[in-house]
Protein backbone atom coordinates (compact mmCIF):
# COMPACT_ATOMS: atom_id res chain seq x y z
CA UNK A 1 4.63 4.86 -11.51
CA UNK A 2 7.96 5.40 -10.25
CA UNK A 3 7.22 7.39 -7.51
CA UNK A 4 4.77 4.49 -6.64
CA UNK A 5 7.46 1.31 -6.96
CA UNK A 6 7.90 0.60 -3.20
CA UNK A 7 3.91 0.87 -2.54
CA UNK A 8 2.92 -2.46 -1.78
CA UNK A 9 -0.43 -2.16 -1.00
CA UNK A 10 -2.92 -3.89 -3.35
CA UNK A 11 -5.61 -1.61 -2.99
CA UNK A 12 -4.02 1.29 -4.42
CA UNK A 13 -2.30 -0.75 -7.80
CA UNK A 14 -6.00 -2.24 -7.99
CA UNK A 15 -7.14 1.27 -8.08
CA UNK A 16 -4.54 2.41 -10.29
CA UNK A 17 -4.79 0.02 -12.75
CA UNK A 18 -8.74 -0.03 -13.12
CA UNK A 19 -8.83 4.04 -13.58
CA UNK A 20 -5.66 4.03 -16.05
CA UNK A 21 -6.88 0.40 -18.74
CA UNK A 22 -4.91 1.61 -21.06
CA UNK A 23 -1.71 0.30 -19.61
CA UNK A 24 -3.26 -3.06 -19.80
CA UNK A 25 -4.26 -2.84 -23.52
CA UNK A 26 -0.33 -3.14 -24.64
CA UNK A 27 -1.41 -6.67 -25.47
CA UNK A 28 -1.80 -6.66 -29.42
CA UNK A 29 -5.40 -7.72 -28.62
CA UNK A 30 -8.39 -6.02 -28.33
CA UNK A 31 -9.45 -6.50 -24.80
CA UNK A 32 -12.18 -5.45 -22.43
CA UNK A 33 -12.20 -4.70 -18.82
CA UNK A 34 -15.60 -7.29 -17.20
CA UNK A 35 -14.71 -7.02 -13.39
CA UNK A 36 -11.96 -6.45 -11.01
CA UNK A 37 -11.42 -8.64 -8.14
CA UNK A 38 -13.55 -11.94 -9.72
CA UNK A 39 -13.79 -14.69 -7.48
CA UNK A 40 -12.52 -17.61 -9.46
CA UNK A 41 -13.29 -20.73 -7.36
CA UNK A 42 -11.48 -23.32 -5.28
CA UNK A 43 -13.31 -22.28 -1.99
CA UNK A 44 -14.10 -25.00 0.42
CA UNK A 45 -17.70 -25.66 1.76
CA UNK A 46 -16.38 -24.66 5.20
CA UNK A 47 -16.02 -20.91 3.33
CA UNK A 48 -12.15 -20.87 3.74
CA UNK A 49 -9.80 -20.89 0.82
CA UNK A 50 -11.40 -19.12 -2.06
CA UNK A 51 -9.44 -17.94 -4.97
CA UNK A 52 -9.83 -14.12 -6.61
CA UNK A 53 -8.12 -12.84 -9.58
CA UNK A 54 -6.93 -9.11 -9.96
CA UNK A 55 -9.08 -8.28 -13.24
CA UNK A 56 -10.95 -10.18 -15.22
CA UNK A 57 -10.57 -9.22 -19.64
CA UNK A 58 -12.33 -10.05 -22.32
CA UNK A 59 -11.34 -10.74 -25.73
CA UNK A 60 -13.49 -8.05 -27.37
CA UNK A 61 -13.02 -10.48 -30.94
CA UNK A 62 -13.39 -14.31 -29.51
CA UNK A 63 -15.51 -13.09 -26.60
CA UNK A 64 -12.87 -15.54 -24.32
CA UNK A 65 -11.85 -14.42 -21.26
């Protein structure tokens, strides 16, 4: 990770992060990867500003997300 700080491209931590979870399941919940890059609504009917969210989890126990 360090020799990663200054990337800025969102591609790459998207990558990163979906091929090494485990960093993500620090939480002290059980969690479960559903989908990276989930559209998340707020898009217009003229197709112009949608909203996406990095991942999407899922409490493995409550089944929220």
């Amino acid at each position: 990770m360090d020799d990663h700080e200054d990337n800025d491209d969102e591609a790459y931590w998207q990558r990163t992060l979906r091929t090494h979870g485990w960093v993500i399941s620090v939480y002290a919940v059980p969690i479960m990867l559903i989908q990276s890059q989930v559209y998340v609504g707020g898009k217009l009917v003229t197709n112009n500003m949608g909203n996406t969210a990095d991942f999407l989890y899922e409490n493995e126990i409550s089944g929220n997300v």
